[in-house]
Protein backbone atom coordinates (compact mmCIF):
# COMPACT_ATOMS: atom_id res chain seq x y z
CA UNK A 1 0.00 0.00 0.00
CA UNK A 2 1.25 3.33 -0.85
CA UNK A 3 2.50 5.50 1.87
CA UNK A 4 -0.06 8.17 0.84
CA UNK A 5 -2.49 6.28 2.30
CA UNK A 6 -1.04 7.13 6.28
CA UNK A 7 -2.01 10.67 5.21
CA UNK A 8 -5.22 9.77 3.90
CA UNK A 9 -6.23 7.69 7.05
CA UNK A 10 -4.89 10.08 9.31
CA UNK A 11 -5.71 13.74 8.47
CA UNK A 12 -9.24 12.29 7.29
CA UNK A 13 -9.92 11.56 11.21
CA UNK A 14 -8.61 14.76 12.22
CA UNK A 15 -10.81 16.47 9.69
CA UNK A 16 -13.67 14.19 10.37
CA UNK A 17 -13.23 15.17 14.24
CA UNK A 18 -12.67 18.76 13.39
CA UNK A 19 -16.73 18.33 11.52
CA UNK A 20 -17.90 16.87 14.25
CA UNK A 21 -17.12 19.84 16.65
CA UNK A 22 -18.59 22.22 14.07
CA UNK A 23 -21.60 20.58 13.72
CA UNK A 24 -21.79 20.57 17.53
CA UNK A 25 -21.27 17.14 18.36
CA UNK A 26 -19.55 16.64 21.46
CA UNK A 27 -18.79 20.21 21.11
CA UNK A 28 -19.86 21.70 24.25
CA UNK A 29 -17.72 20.92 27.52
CA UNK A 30 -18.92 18.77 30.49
CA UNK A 31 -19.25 21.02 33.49
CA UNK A 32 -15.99 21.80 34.95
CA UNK A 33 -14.57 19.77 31.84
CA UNK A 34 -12.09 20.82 28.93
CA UNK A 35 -12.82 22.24 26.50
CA UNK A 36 -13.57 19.46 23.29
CA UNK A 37 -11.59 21.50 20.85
CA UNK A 38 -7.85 21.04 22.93
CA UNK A 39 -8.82 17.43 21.68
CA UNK A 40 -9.76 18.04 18.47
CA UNK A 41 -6.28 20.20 18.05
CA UNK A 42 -4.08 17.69 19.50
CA UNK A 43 -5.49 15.49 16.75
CA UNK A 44 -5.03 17.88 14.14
CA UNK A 45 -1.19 18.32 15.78
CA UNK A 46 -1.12 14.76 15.11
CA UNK A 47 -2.19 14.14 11.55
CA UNK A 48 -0.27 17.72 10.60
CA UNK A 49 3.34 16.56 12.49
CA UNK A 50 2.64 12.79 10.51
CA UNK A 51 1.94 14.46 7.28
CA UNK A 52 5.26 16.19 7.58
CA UNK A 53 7.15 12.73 8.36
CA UNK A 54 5.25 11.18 5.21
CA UNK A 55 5.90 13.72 2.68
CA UNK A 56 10.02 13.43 3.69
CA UNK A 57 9.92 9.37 2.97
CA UNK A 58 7.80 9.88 0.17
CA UNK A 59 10.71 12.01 -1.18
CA UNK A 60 13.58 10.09 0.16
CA UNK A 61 11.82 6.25 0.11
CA UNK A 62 10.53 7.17 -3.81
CA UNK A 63 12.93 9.14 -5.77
CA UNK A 64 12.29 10.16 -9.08
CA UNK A 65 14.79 10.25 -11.66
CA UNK A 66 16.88 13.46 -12.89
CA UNK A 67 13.43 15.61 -14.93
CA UNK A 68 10.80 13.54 -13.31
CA UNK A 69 9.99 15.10 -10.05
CA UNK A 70 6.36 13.59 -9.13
CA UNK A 71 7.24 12.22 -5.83
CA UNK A 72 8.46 16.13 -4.98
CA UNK A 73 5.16 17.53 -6.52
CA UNK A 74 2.92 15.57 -4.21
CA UNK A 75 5.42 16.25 -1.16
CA UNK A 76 5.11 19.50 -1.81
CA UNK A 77 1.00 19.21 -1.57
CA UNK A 78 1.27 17.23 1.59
CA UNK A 79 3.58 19.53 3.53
CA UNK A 80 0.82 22.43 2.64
CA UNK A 81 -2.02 20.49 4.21
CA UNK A 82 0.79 19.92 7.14
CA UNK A 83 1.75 22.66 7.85
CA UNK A 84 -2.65 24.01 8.03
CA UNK A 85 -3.21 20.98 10.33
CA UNK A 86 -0.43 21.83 12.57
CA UNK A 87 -1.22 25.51 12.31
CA UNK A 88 -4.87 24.36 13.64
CA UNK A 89 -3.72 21.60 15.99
CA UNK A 90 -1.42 24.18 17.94
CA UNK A 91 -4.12 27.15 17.59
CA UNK A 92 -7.13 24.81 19.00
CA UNK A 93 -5.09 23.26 22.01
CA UNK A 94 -3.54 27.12 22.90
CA UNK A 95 -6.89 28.80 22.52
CA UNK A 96 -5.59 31.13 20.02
CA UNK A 97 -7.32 33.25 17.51
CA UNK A 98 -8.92 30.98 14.99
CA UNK A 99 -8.72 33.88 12.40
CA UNK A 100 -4.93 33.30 11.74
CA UNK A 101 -6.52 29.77 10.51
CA UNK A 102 -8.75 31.44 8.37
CA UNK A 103 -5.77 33.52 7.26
CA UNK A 104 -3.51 30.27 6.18
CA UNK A 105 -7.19 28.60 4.63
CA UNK A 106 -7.13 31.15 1.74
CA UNK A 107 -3.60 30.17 0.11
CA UNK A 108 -4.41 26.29 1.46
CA UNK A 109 -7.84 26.68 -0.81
CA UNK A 110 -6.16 28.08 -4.25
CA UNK A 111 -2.53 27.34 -4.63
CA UNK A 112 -3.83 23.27 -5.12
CA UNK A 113 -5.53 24.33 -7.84
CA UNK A 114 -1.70 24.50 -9.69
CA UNK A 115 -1.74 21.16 -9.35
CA UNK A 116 -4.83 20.57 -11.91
CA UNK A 117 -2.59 19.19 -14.54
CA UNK A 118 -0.31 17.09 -12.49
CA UNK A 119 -3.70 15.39 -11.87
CA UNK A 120 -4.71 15.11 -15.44
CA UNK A 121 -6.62 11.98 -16.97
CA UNK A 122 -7.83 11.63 -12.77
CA UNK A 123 -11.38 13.22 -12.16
CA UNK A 124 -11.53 12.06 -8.57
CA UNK A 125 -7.84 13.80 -7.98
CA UNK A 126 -9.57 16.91 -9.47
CA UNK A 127 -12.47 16.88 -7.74
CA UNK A 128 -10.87 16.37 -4.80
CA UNK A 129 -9.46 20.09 -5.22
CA UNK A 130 -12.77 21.41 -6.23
CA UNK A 131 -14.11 20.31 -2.56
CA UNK A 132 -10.91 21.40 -1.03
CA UNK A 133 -11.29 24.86 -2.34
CA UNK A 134 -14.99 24.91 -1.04
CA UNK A 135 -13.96 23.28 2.47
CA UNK A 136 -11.13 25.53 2.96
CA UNK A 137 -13.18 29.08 1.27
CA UNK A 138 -15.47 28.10 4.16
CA UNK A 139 -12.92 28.24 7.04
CA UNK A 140 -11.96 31.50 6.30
CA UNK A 141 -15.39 32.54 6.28
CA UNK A 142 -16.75 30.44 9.52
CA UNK A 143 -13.72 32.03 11.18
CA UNK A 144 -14.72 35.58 10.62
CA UNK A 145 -18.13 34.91 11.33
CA UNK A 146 -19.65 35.13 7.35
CA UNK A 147 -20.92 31.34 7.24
CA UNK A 148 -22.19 29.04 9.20
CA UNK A 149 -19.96 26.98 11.63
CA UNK A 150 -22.71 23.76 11.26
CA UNK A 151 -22.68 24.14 7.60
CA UNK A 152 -18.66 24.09 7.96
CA UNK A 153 -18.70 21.25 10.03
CA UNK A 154 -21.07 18.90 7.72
CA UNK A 155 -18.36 20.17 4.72
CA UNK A 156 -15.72 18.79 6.90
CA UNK A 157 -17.52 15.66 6.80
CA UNK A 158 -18.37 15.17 3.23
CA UNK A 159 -14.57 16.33 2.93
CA UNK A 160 -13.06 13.53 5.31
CA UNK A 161 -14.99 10.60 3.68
CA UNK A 162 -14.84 12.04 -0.10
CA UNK A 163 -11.22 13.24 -0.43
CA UNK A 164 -9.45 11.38 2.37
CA UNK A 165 -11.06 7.82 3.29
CA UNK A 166 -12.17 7.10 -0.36
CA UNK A 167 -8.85 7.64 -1.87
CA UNK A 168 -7.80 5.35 0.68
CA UNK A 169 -9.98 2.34 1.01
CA UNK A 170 -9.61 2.32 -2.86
CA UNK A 171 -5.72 2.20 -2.57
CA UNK A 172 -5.86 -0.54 0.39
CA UNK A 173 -8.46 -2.24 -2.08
CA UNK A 174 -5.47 -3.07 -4.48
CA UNK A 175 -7.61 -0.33 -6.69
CA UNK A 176 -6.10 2.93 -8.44
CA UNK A 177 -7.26 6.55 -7.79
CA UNK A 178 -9.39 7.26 -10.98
């Protein structure tokens, strides 16, 4: 199995966890409890710091040769979505101002859309940035109060299963991305 598939897993529970919250489940604190969110952000810490490891073996454990630089192309992706995640993970379990996040979500929603044609002949890779763009547009905006943290949270959702846990369960299916 491809060691994409650790990033798939991984950041798709820590954005599945991060919907959850938004929508409001298990998002309120027991009395005289923590608050739910430190949680949430020491699993987005998580999948962020393990992105980070992945994207360096991905390079070093699957060079390309001299002109052919795809493993550096997707490292490159992955160490953008790490660096959000740990971003969020550290801002959640600090209590920090979530509008820096919403800050960081603007470049994290566009600059994957470069990678349309490294993706070519893939619709699901493609779509995949279409929902990113919408997941991450919406950050920004829950964060300064312009949309709706629910409806963020049940995006988060439809993100973690679509563009995280599909791609995977295909790959650990013996199946390729299409």
């Amino acid at each position: 199995m491809p060691p994409i598939t650790i990033v798939f897993f991984l950041t798709g529970l820590a954005v599945w966890a991060i919907g959850l919250y938004f929508v409001g489940a298990g998002a309120q604190p027991r009395e005289g409890g923590p608050n739910p969110l430190v949680s949430v952000g020491w699993l987005s810490l998580i999948a962020g710091l393990s992105d980070f490891g992945q994207a360096f073996y991905i390079m070093a454990a699957r060079p390309e040769p001299l002109g052919a630089d795809g493993s550096v192309l997707i490292s490159g992706l992955i160490i953008f979505y790490a660096t959000f995640f740990t971003l969020l993970g550290i801002t959640a379990i600090k209590g920090l101002d979530l509008r820096v996040i919403g800050n960081v979500a603007i470049p994290v929603a566009i600059v994957p859309l470069f990678y349309w044609n490294v993706f070519a002949g893939g619709w699901m890779f493609r779509s995949i940035l279409i929902v990113w763009l919408i997941a991450f547009l919406a950050v920004w905006a829950t964060t300064y109060g312009r949309f709706s943290a629910k409806l963020l949270g049940w995006i988060l959702l439809f993100t973690a299963v679509y563009t995280f846990w599909v791609p995977g369960i295909l790959l650990a299916l013996g199946r390729s991305i299409p």
